[in-house]
PDB file of N, CA and C in Angstrom:
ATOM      1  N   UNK A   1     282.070 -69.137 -91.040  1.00  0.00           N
ATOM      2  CA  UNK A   1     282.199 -70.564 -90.855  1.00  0.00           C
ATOM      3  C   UNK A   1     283.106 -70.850 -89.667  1.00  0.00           C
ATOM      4  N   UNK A   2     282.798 -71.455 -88.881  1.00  0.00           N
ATOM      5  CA  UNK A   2     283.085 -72.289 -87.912  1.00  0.00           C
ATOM      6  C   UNK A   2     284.676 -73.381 -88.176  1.00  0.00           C
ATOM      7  N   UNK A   3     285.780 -73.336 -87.398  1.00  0.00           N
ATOM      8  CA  UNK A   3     286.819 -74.004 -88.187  1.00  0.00           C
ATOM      9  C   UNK A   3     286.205 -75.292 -87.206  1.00  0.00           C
ATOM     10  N   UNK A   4     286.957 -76.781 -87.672  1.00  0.00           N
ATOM     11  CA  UNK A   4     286.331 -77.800 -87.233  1.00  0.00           C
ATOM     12  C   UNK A   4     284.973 -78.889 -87.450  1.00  0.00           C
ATOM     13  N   UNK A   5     284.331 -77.666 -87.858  1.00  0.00           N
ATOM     14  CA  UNK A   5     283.165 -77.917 -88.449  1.00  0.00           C
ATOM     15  C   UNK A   5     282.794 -78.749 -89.839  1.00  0.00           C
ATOM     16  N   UNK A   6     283.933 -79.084 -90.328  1.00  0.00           N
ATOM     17  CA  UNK A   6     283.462 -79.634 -91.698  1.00  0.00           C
ATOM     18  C   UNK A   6     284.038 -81.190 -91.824  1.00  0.00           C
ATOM     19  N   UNK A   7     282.944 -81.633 -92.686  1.00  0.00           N
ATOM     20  CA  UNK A   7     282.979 -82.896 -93.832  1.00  0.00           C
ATOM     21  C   UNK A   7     283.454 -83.237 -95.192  1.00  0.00           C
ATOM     22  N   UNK A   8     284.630 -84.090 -95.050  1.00  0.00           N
ATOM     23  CA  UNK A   8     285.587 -84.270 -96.323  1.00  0.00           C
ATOM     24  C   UNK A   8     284.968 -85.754 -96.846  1.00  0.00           C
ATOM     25  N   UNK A   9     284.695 -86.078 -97.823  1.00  0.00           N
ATOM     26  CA  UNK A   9     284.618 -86.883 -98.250  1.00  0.00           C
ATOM     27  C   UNK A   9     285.097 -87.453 -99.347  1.00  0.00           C
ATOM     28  N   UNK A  10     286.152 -88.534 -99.329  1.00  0.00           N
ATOM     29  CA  UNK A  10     286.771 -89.121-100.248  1.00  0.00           C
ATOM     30  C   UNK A  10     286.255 -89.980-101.081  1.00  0.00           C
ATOM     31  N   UNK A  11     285.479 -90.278-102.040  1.00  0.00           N
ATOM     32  CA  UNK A  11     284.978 -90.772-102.833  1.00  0.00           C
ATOM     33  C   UNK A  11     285.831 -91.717-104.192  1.00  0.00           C
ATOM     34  N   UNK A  12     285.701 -92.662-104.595  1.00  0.00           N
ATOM     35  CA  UNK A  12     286.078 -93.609-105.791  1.00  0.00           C
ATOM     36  C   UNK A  12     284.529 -94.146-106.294  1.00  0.00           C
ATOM     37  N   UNK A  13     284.354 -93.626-107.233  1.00  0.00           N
ATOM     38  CA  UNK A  13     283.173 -94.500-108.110  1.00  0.00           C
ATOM     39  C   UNK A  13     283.888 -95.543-108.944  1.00  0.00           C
ATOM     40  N   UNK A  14     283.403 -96.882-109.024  1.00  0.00           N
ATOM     41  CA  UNK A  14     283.730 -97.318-110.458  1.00  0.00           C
ATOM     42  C   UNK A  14     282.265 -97.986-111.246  1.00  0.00           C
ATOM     43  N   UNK A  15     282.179 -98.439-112.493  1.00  0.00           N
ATOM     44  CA  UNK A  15     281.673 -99.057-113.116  1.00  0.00           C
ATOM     45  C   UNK A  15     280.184 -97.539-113.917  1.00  0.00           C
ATOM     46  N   UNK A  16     280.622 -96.696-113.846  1.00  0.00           N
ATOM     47  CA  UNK A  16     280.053 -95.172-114.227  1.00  0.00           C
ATOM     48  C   UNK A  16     280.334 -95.425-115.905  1.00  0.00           C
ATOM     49  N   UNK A  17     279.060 -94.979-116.753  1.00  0.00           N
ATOM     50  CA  UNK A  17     278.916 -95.162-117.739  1.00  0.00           C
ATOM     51  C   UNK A  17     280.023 -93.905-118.402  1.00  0.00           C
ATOM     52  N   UNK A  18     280.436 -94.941-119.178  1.00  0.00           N
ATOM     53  CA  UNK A  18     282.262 -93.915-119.969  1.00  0.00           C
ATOM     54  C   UNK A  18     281.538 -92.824-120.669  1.00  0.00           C
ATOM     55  N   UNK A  19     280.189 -92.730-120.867  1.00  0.00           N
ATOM     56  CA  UNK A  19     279.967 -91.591-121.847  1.00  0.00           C
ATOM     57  C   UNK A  19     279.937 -90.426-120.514  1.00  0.00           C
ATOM     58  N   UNK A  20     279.931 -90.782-119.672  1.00  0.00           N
ATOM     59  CA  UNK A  20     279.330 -89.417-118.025  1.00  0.00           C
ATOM     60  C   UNK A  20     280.505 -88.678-118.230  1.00  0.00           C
ATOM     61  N   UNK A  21     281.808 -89.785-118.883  1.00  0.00           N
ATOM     62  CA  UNK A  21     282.981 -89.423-117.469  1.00  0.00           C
ATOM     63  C   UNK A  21     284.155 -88.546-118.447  1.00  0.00           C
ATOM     64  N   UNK A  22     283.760 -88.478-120.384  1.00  0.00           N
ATOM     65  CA  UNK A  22     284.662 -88.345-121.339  1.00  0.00           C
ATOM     66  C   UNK A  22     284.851 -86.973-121.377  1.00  0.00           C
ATOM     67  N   UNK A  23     283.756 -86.061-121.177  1.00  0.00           N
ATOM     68  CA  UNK A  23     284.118 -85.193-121.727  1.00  0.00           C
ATOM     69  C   UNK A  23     283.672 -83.839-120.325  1.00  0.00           C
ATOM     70  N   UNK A  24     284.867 -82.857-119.874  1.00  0.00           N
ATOM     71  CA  UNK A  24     284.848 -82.166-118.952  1.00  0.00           C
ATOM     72  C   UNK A  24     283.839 -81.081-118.423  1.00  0.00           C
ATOM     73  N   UNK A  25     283.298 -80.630-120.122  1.00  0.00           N
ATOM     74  CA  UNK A  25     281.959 -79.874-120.307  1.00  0.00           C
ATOM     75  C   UNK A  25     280.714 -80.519-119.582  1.00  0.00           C
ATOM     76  N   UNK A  26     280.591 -82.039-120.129  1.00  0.00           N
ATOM     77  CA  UNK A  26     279.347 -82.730-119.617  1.00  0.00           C
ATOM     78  C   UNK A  26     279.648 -83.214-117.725  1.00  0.00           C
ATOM     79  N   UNK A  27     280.775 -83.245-117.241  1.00  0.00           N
ATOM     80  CA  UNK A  27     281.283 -83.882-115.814  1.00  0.00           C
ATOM     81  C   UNK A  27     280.773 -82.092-115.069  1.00  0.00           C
ATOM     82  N   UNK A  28     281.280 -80.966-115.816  1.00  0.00           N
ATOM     83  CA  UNK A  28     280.880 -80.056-115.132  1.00  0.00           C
ATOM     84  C   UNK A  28     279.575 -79.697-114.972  1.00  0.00           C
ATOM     85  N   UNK A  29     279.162 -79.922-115.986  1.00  0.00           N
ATOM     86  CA  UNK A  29     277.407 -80.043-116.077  1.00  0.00           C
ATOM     87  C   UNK A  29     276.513 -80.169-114.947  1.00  0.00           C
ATOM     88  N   UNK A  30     277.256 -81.694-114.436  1.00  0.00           N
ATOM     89  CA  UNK A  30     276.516 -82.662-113.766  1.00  0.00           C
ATOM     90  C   UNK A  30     276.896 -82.106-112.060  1.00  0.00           C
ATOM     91  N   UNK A  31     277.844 -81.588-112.209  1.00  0.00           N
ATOM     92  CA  UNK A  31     278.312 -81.126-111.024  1.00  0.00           C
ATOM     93  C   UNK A  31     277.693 -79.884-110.401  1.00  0.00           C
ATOM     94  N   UNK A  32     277.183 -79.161-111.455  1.00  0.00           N
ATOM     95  CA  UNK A  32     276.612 -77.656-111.394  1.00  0.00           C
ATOM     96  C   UNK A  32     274.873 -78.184-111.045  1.00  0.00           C
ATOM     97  N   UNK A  33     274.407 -79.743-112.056  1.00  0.00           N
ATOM     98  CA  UNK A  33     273.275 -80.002-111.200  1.00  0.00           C
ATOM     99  C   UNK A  33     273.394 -80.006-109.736  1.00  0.00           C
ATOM    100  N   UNK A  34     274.254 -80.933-109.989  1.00  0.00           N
ATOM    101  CA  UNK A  34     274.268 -81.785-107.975  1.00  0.00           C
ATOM    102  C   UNK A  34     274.081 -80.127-107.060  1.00  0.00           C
ATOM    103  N   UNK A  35     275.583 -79.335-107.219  1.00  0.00           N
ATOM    104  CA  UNK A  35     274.990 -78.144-106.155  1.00  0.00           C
ATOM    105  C   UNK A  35     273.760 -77.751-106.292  1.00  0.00           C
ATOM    106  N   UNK A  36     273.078 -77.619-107.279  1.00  0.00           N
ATOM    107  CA  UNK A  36     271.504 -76.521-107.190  1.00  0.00           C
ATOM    108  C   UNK A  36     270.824 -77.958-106.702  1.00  0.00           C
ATOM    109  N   UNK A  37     270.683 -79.178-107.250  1.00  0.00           N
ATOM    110  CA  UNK A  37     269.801 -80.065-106.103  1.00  0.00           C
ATOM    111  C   UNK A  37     270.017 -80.133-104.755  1.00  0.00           C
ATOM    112  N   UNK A  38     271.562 -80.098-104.487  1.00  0.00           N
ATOM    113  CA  UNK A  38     272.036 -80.105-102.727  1.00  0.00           C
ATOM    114  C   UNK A  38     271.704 -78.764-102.474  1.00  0.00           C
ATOM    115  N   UNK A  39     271.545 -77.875-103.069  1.00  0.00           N
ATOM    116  CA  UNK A  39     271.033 -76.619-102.112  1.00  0.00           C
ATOM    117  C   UNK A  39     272.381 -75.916-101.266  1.00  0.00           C
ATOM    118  N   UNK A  40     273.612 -76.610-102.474  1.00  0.00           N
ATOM    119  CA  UNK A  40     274.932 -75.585-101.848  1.00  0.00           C
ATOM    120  C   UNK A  40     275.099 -74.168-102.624  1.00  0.00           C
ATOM    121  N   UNK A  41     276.084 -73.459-102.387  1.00  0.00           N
ATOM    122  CA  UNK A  41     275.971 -72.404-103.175  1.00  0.00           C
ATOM    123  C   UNK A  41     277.236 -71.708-104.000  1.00  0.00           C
ATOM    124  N   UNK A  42     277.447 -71.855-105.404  1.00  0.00           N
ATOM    125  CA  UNK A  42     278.214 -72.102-106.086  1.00  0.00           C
ATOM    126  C   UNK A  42     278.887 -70.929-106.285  1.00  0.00           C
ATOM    127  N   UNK A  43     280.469 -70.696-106.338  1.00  0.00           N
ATOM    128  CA  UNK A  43     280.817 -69.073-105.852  1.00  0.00           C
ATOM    129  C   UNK A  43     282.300 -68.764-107.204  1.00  0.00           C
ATOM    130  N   UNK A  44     282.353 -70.505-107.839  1.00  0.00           N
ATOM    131  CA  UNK A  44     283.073 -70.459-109.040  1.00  0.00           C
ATOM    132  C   UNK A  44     283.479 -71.956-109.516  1.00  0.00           C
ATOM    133  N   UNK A  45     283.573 -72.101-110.382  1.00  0.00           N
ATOM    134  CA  UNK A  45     284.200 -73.362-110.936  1.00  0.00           C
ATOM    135  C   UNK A  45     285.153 -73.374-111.920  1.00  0.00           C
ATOM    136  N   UNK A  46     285.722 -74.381-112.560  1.00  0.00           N
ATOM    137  CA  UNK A  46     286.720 -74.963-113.279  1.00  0.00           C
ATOM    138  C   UNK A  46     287.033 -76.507-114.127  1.00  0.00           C
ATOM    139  N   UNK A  47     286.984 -76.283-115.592  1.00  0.00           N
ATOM    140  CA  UNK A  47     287.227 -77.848-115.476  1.00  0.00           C
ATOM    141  C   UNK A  47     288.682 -77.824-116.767  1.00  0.00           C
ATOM    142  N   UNK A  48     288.784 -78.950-117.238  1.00  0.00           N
ATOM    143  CA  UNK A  48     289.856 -79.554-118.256  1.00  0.00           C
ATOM    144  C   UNK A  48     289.912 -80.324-118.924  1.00  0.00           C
ATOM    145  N   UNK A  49     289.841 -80.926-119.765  1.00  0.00           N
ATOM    146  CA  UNK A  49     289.648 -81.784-120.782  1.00  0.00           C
ATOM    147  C   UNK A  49     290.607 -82.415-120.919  1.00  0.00           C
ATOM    148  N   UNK A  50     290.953 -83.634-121.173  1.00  0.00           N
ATOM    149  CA  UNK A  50     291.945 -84.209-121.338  1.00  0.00           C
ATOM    150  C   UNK A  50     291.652 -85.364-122.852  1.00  0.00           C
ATOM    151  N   UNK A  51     293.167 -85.515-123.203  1.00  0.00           N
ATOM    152  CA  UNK A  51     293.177 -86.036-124.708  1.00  0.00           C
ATOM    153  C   UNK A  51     293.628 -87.281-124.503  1.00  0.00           C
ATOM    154  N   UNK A  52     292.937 -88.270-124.956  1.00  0.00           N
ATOM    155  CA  UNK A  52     292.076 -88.148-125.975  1.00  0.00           C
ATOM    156  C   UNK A  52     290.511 -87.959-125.164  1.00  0.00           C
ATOM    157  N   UNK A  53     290.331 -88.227-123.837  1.00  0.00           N
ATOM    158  CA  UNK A  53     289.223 -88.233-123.277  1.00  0.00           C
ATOM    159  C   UNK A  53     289.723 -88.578-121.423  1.00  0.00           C
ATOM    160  N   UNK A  54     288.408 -87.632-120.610  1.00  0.00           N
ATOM    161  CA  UNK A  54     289.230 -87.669-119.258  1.00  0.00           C
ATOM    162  C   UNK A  54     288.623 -86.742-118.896  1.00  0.00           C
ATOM    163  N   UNK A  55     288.442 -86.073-117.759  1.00  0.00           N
ATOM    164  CA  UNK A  55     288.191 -84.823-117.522  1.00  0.00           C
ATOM    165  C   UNK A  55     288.554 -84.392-115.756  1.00  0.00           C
ATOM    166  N   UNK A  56     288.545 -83.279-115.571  1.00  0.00           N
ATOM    167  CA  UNK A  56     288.928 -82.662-114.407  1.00  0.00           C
ATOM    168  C   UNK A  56     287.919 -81.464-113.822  1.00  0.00           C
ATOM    169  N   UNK A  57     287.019 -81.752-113.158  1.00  0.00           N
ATOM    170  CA  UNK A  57     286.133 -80.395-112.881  1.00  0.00           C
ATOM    171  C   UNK A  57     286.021 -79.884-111.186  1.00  0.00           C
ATOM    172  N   UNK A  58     285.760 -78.735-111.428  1.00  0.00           N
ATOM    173  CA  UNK A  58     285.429 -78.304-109.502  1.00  0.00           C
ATOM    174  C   UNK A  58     285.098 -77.201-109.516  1.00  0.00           C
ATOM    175  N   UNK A  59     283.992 -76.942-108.468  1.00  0.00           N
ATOM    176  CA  UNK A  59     283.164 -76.434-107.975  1.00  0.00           C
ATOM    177  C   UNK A  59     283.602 -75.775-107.033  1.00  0.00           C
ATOM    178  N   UNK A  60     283.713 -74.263-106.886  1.00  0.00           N
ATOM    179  CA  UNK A  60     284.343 -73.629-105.776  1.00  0.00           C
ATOM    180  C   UNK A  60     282.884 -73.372-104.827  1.00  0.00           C
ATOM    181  N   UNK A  61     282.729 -73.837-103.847  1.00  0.00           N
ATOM    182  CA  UNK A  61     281.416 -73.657-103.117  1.00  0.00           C
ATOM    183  C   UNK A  61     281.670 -72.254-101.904  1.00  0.00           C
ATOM    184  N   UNK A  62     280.400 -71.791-101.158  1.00  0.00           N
ATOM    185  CA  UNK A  62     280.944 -70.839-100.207  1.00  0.00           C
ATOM    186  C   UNK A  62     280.819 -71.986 -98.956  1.00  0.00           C
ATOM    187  N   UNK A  63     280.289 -73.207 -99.277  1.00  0.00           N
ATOM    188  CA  UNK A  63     280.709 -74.275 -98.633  1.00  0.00           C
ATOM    189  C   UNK A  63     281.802 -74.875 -98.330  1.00  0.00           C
ATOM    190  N   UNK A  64     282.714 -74.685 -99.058  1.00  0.00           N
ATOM    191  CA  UNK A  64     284.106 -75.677 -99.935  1.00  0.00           C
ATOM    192  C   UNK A  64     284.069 -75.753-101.124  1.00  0.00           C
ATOM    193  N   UNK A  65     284.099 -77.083-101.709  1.00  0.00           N
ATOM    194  CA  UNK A  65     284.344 -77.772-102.781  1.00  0.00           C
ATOM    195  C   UNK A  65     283.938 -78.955-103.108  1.00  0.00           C
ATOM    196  N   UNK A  66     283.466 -79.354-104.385  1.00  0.00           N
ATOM    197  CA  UNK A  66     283.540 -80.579-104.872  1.00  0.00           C
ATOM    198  C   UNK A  66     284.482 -80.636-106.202  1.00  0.00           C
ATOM    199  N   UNK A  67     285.371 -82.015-106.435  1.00  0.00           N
ATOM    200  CA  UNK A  67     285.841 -81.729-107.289  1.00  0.00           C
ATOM    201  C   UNK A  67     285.757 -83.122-107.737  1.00  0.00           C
ATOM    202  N   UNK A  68     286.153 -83.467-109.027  1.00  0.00           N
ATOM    203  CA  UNK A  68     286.179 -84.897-109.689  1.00  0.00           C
ATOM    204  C   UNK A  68     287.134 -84.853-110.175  1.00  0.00           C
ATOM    205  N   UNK A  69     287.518 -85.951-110.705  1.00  0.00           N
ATOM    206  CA  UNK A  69     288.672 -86.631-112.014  1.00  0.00           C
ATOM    207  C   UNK A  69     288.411 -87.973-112.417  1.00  0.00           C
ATOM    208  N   UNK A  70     288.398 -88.106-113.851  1.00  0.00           N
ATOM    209  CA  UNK A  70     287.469 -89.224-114.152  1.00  0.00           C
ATOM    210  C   UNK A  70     288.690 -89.766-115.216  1.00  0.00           C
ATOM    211  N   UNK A  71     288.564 -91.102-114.981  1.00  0.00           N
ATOM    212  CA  UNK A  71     289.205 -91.855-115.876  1.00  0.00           C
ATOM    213  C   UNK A  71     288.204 -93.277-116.721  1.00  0.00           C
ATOM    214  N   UNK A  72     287.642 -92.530-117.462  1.00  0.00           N
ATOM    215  CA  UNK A  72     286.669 -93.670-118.190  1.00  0.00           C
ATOM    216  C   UNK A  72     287.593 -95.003-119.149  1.00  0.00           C
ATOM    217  N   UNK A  73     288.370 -94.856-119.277  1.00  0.00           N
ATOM    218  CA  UNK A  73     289.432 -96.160-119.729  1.00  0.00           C
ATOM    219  C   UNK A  73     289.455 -96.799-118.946  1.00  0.00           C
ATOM    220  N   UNK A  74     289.156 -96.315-117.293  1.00  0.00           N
ATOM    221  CA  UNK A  74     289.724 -97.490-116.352  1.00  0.00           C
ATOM    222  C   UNK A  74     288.624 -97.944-115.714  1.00  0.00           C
ATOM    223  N   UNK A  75     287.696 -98.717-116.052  1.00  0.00           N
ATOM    224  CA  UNK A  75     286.183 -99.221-116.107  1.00  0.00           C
ATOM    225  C   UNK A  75     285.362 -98.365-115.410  1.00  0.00           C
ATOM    226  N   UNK A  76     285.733 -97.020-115.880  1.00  0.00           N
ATOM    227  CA  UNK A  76     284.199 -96.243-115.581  1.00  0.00           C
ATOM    228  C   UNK A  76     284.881 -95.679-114.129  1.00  0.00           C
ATOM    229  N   UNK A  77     286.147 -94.827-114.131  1.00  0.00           N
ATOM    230  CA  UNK A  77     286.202 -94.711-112.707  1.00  0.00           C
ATOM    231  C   UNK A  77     286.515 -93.074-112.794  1.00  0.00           C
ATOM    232  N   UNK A  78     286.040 -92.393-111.653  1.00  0.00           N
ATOM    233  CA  UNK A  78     285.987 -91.328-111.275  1.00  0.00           C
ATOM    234  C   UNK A  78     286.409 -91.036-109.409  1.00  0.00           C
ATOM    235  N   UNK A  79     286.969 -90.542-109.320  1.00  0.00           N
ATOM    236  CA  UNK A  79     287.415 -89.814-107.725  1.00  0.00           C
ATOM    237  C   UNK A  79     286.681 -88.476-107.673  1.00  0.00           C
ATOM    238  N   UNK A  80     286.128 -88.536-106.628  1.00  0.00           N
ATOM    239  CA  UNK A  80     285.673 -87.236-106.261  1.00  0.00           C
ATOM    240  C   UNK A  80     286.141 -86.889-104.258  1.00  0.00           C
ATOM    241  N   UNK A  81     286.396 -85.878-104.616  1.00  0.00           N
ATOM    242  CA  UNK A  81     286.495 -84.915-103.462  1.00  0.00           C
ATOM    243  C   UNK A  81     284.570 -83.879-103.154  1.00  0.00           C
ATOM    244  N   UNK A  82     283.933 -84.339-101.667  1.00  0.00           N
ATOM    245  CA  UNK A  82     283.477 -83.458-101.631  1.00  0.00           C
ATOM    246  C   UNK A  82     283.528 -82.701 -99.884  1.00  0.00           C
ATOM    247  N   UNK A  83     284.409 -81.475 -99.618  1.00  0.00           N
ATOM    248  CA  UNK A  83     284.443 -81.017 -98.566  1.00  0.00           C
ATOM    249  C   UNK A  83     283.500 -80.076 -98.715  1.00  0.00           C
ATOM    250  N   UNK A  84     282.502 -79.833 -97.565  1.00  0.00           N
ATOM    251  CA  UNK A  84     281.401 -78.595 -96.915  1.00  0.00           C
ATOM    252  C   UNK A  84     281.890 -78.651 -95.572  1.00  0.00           C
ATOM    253  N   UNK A  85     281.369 -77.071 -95.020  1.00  0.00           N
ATOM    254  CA  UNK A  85     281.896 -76.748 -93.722  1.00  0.00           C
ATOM    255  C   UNK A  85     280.303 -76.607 -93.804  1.00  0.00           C
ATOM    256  N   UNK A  86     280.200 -76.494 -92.249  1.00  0.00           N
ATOM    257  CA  UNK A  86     278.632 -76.363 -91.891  1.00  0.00           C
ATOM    258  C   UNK A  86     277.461 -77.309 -91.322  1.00  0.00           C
ATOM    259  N   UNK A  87     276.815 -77.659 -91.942  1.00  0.00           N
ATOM    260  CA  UNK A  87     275.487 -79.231 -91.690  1.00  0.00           C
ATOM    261  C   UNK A  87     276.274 -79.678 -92.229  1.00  0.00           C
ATOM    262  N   UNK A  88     276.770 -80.705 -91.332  1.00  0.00           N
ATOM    263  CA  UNK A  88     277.212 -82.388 -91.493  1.00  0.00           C
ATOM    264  C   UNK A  88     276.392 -83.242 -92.553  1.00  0.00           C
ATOM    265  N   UNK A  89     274.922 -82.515 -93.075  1.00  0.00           N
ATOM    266  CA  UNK A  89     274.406 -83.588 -93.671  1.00  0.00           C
ATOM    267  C   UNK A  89     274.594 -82.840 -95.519  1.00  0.00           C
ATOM    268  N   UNK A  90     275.236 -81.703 -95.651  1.00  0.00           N
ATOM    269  CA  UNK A  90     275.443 -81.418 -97.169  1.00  0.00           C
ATOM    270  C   UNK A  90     276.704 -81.795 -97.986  1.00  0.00           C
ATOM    271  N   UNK A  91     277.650 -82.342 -97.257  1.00  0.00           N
ATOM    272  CA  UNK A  91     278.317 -83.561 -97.984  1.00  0.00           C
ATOM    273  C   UNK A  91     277.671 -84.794 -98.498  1.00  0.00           C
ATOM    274  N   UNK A  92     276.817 -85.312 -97.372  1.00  0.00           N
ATOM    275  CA  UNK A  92     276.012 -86.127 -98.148  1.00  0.00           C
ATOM    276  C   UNK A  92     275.016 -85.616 -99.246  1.00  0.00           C
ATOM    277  N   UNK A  93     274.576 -85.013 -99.067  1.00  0.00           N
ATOM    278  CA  UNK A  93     273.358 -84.798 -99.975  1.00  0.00           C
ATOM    279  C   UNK A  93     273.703 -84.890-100.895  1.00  0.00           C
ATOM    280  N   UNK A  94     275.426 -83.893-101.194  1.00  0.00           N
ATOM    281  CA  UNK A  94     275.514 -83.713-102.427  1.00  0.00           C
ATOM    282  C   UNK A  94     276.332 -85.095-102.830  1.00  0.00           C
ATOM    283  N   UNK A  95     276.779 -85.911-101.905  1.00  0.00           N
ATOM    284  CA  UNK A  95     277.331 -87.686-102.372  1.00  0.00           C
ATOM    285  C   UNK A  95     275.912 -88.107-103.332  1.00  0.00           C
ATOM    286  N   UNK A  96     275.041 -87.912-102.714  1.00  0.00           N
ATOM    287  CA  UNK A  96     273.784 -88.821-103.342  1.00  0.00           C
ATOM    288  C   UNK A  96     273.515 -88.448-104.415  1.00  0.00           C
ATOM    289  N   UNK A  97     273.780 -87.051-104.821  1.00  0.00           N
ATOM    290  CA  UNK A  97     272.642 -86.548-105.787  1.00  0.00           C
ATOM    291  C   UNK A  97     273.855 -87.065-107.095  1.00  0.00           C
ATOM    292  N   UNK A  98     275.106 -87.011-106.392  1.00  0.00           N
ATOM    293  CA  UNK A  98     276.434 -87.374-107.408  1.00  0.00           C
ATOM    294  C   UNK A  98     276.776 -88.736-108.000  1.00  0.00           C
ATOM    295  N   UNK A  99     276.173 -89.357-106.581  1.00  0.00           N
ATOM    296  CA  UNK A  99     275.880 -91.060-107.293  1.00  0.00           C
ATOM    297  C   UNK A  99     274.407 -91.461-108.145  1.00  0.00           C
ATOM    298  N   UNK A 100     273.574 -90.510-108.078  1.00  0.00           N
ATOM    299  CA  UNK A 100     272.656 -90.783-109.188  1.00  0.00           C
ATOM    300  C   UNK A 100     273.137 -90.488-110.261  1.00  0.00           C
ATOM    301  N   UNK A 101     273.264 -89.192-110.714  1.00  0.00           N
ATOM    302  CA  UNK A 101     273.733 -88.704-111.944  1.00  0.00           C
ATOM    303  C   UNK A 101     275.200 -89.336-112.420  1.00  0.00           C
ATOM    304  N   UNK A 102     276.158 -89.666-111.792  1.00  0.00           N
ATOM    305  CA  UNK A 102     277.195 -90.679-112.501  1.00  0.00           C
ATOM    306  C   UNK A 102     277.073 -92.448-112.496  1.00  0.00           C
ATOM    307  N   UNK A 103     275.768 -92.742-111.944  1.00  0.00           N
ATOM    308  CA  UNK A 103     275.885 -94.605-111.640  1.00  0.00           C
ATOM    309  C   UNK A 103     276.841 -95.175-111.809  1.00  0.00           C
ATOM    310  N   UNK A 104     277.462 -95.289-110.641  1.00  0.00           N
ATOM    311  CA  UNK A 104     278.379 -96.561-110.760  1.00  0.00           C
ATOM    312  C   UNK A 104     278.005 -97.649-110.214  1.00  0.00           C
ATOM    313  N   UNK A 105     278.571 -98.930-110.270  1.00  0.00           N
ATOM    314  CA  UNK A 105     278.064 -99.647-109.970  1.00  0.00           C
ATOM    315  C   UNK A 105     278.981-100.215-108.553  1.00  0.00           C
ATOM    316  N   UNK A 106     280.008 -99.504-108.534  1.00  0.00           N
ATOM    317  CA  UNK A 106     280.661 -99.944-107.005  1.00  0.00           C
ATOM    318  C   UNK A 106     281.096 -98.393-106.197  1.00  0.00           C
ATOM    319  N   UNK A 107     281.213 -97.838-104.933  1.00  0.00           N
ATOM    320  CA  UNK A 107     281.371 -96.913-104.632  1.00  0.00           C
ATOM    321  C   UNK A 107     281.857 -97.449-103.716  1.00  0.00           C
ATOM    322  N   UNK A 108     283.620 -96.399-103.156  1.00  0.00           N
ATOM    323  CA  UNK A 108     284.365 -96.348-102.231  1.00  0.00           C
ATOM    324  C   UNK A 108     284.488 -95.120-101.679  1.00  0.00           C
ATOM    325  N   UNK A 109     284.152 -95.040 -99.893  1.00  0.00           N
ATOM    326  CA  UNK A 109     283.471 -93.973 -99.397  1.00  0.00           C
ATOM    327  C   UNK A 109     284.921 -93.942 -97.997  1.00  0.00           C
ATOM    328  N   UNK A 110     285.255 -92.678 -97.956  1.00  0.00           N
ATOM    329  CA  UNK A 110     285.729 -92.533 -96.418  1.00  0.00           C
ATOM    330  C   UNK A 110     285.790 -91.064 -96.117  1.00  0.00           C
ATOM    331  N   UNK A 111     285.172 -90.617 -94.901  1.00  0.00           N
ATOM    332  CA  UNK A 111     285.099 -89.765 -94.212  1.00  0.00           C
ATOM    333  C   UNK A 111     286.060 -89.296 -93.361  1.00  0.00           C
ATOM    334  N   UNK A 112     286.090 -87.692 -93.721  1.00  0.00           N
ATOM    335  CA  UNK A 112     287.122 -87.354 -92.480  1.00  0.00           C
ATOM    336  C   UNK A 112     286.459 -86.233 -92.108  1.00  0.00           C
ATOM    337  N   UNK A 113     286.578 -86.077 -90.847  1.00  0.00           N
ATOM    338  CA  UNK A 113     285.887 -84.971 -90.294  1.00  0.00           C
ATOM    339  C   UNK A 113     287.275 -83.817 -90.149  1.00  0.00           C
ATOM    340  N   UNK A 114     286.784 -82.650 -90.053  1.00  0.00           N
ATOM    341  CA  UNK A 114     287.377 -81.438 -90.621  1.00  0.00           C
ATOM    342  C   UNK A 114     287.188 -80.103 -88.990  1.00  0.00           C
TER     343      UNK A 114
END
C-alpha cells in the first residue's frame, strides 16, 4: 500500500432502527455483510456489548478498517469510522452498503483524505 493514498471517513447516522444498533453480535453481523458486498477483505475483527444495550464492533481490513459505536437510546445513533487505503471509491462502497443495512434517517458525512 501506497502511504497517502487513503480515505477516512467520518460518519454519524441517526434515526437507525434501535433493534440494528442493541446488540454487538447483530452490529458485527452487518458489518461482516457490508465487507463481502464492498468486496474488501477481512483480515480480523472485534466487537463488545454493552449493558444494558450498545455495542462496539470493527473490522480489521487488509484495507484498514471499519469500525462503529452505536448508541440506540440516543434516537437511533451510531458513529462509524470507515478508513481504506487504495481505490478512493471502497470507502464509499462500503458507506453505502452500511447505510442500507443500518437506515437512518439522517446521515453526517466528512472526508479526510489520508
Amino acid at each position: 500500500m501506497k502511504m497517502g493514498m487513503g480515505t477516512h471517513l467520518l460518519v454519524n447516522l441517526y434515526g437507525c432502527p434501535v433493534e440494528l444498533l442493541k446488540k454487538s453480535k447483530l452490529v458485527l453481523k452487518l458489518l461482516n455483510e457490508t465487507v463481502k458486498e464492498a468486496k474488501l477483505h477481512k483480515v480480523g475483527e472485534s466487537e463488545h456489548q454493552f449493558k444494558p444495550y450498545g455495542a462496539t464492533a470493527f473490522v480489521l481490513l487488509a484495507e484498514s478498517h471499519i469500525s462503529i459505536h452505536t448508541w440506540p437510546e440516543k434516537n437511533g445513533m451510531a458513529a462509524l469510522d470507515i478508513f481504506t487505503c487504495g481505490k478512493e471509491g471502497d470507502a464509499y462502497e462500503a458507506f453505502k452498503v452500511l447505510t442500507k443495512k443500518f437506515k437512518p434517517t439522517k446521515i453526517e458525512i466528512k472526508r479526510v483524505k489520508r
